[in-house]
C-alpha atoms as a PDB file:
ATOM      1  CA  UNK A   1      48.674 -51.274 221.228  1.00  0.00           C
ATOM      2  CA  UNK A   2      44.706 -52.514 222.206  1.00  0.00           C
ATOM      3  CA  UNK A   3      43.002 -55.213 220.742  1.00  0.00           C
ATOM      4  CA  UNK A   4      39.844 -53.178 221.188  1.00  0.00           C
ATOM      5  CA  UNK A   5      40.420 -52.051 217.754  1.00  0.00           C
ATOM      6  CA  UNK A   6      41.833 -54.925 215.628  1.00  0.00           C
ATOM      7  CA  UNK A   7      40.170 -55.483 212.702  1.00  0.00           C
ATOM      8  CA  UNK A   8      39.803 -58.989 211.230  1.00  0.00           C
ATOM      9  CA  UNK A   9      42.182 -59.429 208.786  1.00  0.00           C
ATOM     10  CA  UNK A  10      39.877 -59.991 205.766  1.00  0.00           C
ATOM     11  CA  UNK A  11      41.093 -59.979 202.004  1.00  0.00           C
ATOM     12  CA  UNK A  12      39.294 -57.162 200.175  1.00  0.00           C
ATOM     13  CA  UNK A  13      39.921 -55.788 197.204  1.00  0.00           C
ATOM     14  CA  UNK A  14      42.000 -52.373 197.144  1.00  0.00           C
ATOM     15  CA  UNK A  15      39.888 -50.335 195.099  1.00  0.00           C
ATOM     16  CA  UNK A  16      36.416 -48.649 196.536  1.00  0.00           C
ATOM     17  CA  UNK A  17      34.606 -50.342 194.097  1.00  0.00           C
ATOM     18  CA  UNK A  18      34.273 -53.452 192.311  1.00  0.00           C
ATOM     19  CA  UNK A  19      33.064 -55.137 189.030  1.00  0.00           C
ATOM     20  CA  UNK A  20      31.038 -57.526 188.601  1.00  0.00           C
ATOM     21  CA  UNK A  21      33.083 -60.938 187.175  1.00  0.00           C
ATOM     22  CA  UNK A  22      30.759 -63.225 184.514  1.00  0.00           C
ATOM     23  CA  UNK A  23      29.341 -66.139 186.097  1.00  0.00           C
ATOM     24  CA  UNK A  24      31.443 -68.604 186.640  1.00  0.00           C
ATOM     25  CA  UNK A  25      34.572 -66.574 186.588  1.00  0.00           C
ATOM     26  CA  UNK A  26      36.538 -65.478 189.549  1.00  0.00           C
ATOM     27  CA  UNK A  27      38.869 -62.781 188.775  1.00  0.00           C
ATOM     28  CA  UNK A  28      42.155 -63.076 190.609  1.00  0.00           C
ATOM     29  CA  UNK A  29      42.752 -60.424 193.306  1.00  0.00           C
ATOM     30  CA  UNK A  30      46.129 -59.678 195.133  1.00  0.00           C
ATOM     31  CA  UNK A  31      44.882 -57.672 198.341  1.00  0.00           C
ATOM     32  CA  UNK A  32      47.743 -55.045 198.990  1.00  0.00           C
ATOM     33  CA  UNK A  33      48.209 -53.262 201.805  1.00  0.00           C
ATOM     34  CA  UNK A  34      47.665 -49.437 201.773  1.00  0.00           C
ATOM     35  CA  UNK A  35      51.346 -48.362 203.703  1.00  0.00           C
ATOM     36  CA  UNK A  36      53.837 -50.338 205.217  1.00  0.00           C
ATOM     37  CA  UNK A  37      54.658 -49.055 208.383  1.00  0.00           C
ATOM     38  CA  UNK A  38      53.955 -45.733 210.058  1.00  0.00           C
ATOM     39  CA  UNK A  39      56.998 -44.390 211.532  1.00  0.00           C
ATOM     40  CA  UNK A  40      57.269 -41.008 210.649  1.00  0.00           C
ATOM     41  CA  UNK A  41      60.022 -39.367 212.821  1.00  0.00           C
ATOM     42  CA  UNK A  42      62.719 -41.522 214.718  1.00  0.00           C
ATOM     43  CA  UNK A  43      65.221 -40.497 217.359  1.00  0.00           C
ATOM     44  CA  UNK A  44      64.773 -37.073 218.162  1.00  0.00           C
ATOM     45  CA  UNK A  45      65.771 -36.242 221.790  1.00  0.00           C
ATOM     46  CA  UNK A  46      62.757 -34.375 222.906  1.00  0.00           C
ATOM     47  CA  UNK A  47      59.066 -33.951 221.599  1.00  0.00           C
ATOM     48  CA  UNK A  48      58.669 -30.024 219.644  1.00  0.00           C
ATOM     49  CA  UNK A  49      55.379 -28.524 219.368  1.00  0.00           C
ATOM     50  CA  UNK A  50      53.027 -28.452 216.529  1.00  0.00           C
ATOM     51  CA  UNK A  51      54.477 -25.298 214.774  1.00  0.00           C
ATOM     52  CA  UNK A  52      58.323 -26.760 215.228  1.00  0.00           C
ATOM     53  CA  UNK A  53      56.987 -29.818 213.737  1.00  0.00           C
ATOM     54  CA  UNK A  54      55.334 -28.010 210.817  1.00  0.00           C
ATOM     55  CA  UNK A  55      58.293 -26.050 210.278  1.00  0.00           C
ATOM     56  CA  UNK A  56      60.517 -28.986 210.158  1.00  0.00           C
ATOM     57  CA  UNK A  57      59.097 -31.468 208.456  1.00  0.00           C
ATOM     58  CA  UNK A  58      55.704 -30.507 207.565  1.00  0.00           C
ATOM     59  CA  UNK A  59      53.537 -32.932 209.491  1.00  0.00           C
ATOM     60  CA  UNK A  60      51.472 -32.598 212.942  1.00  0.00           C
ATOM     61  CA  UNK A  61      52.666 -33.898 216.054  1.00  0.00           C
ATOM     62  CA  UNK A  62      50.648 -34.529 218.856  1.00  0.00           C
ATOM     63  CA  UNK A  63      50.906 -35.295 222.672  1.00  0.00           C
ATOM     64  CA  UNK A  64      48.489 -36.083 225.107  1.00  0.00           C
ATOM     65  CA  UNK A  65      46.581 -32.563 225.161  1.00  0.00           C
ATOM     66  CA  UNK A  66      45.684 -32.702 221.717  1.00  0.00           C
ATOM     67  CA  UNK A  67      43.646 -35.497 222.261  1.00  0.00           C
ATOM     68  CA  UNK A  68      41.837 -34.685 225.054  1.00  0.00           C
ATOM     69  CA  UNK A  69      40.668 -31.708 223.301  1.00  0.00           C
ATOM     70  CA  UNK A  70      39.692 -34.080 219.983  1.00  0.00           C
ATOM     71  CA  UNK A  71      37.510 -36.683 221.906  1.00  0.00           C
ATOM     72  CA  UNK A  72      35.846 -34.686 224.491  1.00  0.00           C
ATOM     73  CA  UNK A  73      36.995 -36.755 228.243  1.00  0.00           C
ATOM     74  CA  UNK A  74      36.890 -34.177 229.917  1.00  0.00           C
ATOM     75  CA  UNK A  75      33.140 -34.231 231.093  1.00  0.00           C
ATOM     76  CA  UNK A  76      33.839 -37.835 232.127  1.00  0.00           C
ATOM     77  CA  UNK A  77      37.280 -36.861 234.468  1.00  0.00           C
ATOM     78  CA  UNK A  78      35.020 -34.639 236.275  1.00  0.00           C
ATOM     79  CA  UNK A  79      32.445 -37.146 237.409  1.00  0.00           C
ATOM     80  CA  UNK A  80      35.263 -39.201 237.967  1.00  0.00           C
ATOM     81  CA  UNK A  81      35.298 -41.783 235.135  1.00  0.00           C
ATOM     82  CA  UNK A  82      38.522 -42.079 233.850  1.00  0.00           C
ATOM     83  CA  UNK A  83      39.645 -45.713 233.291  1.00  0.00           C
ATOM     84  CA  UNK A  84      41.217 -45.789 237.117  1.00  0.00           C
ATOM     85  CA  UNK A  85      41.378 -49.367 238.302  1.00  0.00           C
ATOM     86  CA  UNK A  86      41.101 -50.849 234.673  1.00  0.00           C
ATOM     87  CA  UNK A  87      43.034 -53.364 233.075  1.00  0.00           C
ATOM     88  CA  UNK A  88      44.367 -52.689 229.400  1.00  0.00           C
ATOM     89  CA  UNK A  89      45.169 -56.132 227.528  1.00  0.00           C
ATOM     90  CA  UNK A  90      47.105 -55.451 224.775  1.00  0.00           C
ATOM     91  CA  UNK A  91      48.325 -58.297 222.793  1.00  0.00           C
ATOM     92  CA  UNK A  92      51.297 -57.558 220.994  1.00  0.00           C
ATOM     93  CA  UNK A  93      53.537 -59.190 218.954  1.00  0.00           C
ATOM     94  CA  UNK A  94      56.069 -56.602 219.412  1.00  0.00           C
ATOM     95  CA  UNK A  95      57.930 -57.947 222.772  1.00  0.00           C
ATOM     96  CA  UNK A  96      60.218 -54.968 223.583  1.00  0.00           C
ATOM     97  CA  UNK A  97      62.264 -55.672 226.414  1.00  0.00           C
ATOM     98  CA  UNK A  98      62.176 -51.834 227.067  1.00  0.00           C
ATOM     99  CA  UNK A  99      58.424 -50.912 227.419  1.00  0.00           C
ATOM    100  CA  UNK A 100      57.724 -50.340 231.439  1.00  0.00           C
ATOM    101  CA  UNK A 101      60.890 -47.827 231.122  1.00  0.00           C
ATOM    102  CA  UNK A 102      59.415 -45.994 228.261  1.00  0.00           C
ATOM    103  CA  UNK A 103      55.937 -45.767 229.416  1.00  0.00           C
ATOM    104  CA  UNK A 104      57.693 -44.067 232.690  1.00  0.00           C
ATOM    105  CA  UNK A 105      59.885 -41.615 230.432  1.00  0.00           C
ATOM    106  CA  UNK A 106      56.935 -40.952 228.347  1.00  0.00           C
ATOM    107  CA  UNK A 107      54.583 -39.916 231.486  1.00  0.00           C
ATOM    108  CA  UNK A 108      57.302 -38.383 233.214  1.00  0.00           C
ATOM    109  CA  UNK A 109      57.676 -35.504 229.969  1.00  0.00           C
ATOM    110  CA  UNK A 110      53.947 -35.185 230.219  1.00  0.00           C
ATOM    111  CA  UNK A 111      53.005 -35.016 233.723  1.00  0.00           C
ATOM    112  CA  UNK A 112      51.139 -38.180 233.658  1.00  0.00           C
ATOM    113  CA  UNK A 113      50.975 -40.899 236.585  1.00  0.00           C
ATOM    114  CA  UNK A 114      53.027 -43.815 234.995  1.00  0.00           C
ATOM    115  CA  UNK A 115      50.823 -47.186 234.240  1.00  0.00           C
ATOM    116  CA  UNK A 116      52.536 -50.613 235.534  1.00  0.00           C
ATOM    117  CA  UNK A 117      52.774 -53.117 232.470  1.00  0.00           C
ATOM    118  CA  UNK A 118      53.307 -56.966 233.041  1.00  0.00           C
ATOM    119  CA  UNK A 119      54.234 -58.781 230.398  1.00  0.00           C
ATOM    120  CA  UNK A 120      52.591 -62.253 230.205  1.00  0.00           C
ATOM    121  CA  UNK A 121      54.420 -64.719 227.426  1.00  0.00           C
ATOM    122  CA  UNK A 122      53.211 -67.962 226.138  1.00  0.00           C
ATOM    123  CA  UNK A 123      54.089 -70.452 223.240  1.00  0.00           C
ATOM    124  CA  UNK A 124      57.510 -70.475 221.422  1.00  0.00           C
ATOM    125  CA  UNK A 125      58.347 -66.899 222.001  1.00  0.00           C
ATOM    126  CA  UNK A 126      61.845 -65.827 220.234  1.00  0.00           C
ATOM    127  CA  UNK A 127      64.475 -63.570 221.748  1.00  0.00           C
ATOM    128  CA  UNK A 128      63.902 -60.068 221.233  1.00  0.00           C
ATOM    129  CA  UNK A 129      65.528 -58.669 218.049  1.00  0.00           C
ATOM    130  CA  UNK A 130      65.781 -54.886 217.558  1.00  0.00           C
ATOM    131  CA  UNK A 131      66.439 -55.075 214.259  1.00  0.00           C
ATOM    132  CA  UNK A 132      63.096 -57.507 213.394  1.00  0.00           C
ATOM    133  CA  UNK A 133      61.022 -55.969 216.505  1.00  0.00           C
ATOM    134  CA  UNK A 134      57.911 -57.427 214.954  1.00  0.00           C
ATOM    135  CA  UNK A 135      59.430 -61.104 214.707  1.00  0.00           C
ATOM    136  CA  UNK A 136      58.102 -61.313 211.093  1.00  0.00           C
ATOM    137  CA  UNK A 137      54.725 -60.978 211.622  1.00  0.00           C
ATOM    138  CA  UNK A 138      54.223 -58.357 208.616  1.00  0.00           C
ATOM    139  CA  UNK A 139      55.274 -61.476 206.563  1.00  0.00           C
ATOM    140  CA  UNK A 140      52.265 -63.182 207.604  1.00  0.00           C
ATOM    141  CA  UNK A 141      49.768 -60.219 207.788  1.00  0.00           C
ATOM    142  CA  UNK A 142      51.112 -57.570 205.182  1.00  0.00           C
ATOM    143  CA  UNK A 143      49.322 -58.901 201.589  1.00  0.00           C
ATOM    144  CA  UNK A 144      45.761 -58.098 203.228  1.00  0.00           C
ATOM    145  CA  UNK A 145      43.999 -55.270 204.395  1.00  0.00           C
ATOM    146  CA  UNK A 146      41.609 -55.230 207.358  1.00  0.00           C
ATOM    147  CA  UNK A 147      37.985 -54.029 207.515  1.00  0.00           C
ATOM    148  CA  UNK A 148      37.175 -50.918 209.566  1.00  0.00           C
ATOM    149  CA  UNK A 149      35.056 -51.062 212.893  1.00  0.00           C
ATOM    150  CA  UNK A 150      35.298 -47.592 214.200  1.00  0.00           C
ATOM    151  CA  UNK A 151      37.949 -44.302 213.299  1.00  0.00           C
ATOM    152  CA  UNK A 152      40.449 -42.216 215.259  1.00  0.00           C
ATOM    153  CA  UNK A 153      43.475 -40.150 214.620  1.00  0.00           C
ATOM    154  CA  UNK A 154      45.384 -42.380 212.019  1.00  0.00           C
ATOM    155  CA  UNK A 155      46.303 -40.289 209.331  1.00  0.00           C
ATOM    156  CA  UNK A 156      50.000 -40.010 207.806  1.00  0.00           C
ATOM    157  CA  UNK A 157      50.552 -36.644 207.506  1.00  0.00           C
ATOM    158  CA  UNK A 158      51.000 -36.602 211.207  1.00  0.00           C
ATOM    159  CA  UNK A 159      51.351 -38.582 214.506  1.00  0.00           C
ATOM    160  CA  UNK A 160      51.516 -39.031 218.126  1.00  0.00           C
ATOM    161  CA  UNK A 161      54.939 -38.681 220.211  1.00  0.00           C
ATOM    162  CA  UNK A 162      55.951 -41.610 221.392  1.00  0.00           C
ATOM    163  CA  UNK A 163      59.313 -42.736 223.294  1.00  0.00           C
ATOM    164  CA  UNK A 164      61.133 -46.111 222.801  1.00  0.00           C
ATOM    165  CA  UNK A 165      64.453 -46.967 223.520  1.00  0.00           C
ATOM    166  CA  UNK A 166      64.638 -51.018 222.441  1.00  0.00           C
ATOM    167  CA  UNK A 167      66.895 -49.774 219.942  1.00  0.00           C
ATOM    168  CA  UNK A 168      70.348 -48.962 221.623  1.00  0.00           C
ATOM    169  CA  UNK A 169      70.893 -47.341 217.790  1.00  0.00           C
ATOM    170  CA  UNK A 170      68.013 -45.031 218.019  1.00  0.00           C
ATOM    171  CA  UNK A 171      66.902 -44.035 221.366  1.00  0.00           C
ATOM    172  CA  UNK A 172      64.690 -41.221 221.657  1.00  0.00           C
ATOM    173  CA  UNK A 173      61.202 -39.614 220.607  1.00  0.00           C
ATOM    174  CA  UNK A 174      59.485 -40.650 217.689  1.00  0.00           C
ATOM    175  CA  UNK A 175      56.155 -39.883 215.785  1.00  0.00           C
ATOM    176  CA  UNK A 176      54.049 -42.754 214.928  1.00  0.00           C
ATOM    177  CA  UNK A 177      50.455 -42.678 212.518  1.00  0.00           C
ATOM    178  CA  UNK A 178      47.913 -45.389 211.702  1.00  0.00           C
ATOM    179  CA  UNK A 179      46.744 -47.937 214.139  1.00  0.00           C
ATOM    180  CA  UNK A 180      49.737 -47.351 216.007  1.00  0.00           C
ATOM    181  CA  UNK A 181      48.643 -44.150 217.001  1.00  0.00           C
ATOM    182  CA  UNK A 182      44.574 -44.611 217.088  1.00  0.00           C
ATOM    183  CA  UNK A 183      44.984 -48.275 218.846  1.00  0.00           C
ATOM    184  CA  UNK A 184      46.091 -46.810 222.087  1.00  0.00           C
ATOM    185  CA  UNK A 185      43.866 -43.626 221.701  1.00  0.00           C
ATOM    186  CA  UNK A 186      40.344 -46.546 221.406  1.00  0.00           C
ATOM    187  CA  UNK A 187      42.171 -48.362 224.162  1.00  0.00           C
ATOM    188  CA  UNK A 188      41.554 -44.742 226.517  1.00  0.00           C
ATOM    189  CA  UNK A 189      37.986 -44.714 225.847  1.00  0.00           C
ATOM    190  CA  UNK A 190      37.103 -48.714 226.581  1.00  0.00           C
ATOM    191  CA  UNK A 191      38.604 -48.230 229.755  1.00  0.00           C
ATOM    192  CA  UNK A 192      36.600 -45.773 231.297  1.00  0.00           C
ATOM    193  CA  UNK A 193      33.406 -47.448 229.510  1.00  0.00           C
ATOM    194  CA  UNK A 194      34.811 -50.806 231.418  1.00  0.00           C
ATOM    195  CA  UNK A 195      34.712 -48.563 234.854  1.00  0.00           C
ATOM    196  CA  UNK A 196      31.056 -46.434 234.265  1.00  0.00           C
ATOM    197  CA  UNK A 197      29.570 -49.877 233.081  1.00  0.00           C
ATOM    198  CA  UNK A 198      31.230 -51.764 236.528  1.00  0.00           C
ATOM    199  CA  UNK A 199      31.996 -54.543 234.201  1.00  0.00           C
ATOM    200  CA  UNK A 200      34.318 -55.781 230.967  1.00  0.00           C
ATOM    201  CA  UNK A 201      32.771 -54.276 228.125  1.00  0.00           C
ATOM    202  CA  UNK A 202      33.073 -57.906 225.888  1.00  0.00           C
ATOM    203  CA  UNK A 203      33.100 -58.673 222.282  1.00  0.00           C
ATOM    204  CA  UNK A 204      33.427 -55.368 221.350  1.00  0.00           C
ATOM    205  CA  UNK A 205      31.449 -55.834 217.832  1.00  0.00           C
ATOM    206  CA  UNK A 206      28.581 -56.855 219.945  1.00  0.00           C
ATOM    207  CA  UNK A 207      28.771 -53.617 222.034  1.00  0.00           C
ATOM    208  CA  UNK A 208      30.006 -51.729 218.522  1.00  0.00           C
ATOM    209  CA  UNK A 209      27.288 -51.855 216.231  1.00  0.00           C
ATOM    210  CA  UNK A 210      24.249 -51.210 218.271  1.00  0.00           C
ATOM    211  CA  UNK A 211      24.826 -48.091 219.198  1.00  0.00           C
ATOM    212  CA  UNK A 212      26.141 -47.281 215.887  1.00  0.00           C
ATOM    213  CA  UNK A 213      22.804 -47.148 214.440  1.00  0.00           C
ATOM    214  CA  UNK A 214      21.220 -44.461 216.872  1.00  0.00           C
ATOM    215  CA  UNK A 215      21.654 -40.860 216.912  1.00  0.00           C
ATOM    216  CA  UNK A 216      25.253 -39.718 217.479  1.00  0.00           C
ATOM    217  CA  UNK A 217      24.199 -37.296 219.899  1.00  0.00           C
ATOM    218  CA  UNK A 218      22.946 -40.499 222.084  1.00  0.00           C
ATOM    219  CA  UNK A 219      25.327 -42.728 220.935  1.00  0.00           C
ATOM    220  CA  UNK A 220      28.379 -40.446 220.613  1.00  0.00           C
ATOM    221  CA  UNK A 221      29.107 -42.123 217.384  1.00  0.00           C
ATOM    222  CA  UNK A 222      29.877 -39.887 214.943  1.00  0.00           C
ATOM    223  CA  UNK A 223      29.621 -40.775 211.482  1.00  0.00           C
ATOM    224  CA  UNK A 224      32.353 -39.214 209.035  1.00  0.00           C
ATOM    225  CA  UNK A 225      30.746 -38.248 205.912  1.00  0.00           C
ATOM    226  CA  UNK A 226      32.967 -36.090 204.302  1.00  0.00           C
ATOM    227  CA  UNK A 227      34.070 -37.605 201.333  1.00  0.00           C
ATOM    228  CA  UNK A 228      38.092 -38.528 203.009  1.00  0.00           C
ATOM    229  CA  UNK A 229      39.683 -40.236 200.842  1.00  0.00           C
ATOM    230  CA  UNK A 230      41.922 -43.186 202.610  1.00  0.00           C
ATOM    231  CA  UNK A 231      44.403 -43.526 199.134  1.00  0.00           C
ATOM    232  CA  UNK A 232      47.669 -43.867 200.687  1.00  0.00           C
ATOM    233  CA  UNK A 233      51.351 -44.504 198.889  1.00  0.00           C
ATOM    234  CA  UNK A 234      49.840 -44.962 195.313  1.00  0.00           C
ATOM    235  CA  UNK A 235      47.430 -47.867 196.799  1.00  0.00           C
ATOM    236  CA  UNK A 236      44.122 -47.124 195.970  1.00  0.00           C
ATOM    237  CA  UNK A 237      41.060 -46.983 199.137  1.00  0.00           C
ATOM    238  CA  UNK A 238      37.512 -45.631 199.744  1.00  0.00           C
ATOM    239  CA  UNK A 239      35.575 -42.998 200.661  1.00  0.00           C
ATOM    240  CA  UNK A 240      34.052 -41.654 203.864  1.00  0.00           C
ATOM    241  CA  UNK A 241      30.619 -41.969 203.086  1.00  0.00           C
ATOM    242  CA  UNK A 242      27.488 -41.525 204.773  1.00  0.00           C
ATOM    243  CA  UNK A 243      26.713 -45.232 207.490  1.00  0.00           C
ATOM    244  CA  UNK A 244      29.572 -47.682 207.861  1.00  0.00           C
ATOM    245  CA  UNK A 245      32.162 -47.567 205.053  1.00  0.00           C
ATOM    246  CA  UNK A 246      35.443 -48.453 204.210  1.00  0.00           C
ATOM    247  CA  UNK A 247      37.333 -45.812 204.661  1.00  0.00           C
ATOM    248  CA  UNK A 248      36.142 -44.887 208.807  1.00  0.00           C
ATOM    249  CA  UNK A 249      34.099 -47.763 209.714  1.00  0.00           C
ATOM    250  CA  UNK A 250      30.549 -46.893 211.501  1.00  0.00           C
ATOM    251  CA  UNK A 251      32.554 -43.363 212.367  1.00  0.00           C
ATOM    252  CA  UNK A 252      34.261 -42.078 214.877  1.00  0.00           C
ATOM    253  CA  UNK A 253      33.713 -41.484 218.761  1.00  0.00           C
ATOM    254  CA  UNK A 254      32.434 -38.105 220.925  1.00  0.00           C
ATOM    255  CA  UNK A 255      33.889 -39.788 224.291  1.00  0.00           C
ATOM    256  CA  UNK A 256      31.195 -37.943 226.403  1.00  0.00           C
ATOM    257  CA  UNK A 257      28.647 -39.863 224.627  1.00  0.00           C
ATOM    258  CA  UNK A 258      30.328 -42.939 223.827  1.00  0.00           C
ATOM    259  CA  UNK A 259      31.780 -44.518 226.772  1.00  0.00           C
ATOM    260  CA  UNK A 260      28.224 -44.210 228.447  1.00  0.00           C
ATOM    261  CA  UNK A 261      26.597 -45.441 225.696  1.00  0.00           C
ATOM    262  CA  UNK A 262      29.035 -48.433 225.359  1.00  0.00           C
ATOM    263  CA  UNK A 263      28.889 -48.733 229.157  1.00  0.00           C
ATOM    264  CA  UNK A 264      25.266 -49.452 228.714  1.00  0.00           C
ATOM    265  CA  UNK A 265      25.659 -52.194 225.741  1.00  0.00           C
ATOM    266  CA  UNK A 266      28.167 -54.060 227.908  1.00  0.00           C
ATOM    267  CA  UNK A 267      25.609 -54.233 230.752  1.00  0.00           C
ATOM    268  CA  UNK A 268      23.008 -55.329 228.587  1.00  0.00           C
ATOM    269  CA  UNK A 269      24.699 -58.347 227.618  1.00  0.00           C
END
């Protein structure tokens, strides 16, 4: 949903470690990806709360609220930095002819002001299929798995609510995980780092890694150290270790911290 926190689509092997081939001997690796797809509830008419969810079908779900309370905005909203004003590019391969209607259903069940989206096109676009939303692209991108730059709320065993309705078949509320859930969640914090910083953040790498390597309670990085395991579907992954590593990149954000911090990297240009 943000580009903020693509990843470059690099091959890498699927294991957390590697051996060391003889000289002269490359051993052959097929990259595979670690799940494909992170729907994990379509269709249901209205969003239930965590417990219902648990009850039901054993996962989390999470709305807005929960994540508020996760990344810590709220110091920010009160001095009045909260993305207002900002422009969120989000570059999509998705093309659903239904998204300014189900951003405005989504706010509307939260309470939230609604966003205007316009949709810019360019190249050979094809028509809109509801059945092959993603026009093929997982053809292209699904043998390789991308390195991390930075964590959020991505794990499988639970999701955020999200509305959709491109699919006359399956209208309704459904819970999404991986980068379709901590995408959007990234996107909320460069925004209001774009606003405190009065200009774009850039290359967000550039702005990334810097502050990466101070003290989290300056930085408002916060490494995660505790040994997660990122195995998913019988595909093998890596460990949360201590510094950047595979499984959370450099770590994951305190948004009271971060967004100044980040702010102050994109000045510094």
């Amino acid at each position: 949903m943000a580009t903020a926190l693509a990843a470059a689509l690099t091959a890498a092997p699927t294991g957390g470690s590697a051996a060391a081939a003889p000289a002269g001997h490359r051993p052959a690796v097929k990259p595979v990806p670690t799940a494909a797809g992170h729907r994990l509830i379509r269709g249901v008419s209205s969003p239930l709360s965590i417990a219902q969810c648990q009850a039901t079908w054993g996962i989390d779900c999470y709305g807005p609220l929960q994540y508020r309370q996760a990344y810590a905005p709220d110091p920010l909203h009160r001095a009045g930095v909260t993305g207002k004003g900002r422009t969120i590019v989000v570059v999509d391969s998705f093309g659903s002819p239904t998204i300014q209607h189900d951003l405005d259903v989504y706010s509307a069940h939260w309470g939230i002001k609604s966003s205007t989206v316009q949709v810019v096109e360019w190249g050979d676009v094809p028509p809109f299929d509801p059945a092959d939303p993603d026009h093929g692209v997982r053809d292209i991108v699904g043998a390789r798995r991308g390195t991390p730059d930075i964590s959020m709320a991505a794990a499988v065993d639970g999701g955020a609510w999200v509305y959709s309705s491109y699919d006359p078949a399956a209208t309704g509320w459904d819970v999404y995980g991986g980068t379709s859930e901590a995408a959007p969640l990234f996107a909320g914090v460069i925004a209001p780092a774009d606003q405190l910083g009065g200009c774009r953040v850039g290359d967000i790498h550039k702005a990334l890694y810097p502050p990466a390597r101070g003290d989290a309670r300056s930085t408002g990085v916060v490494d995660v150290e505790d040994g997660t395991d990122n195995t998913c579907d019988g595909v093998p992954g890596h460990t949360a270790v201590k510094c950047y590593d595979m499984a959370t990149g450099v770590g994951t954000p305190d948004a009271s911290r971060f967004v100044p911090a980040l702010a102050a990297a994109g000045r510094g240009r």
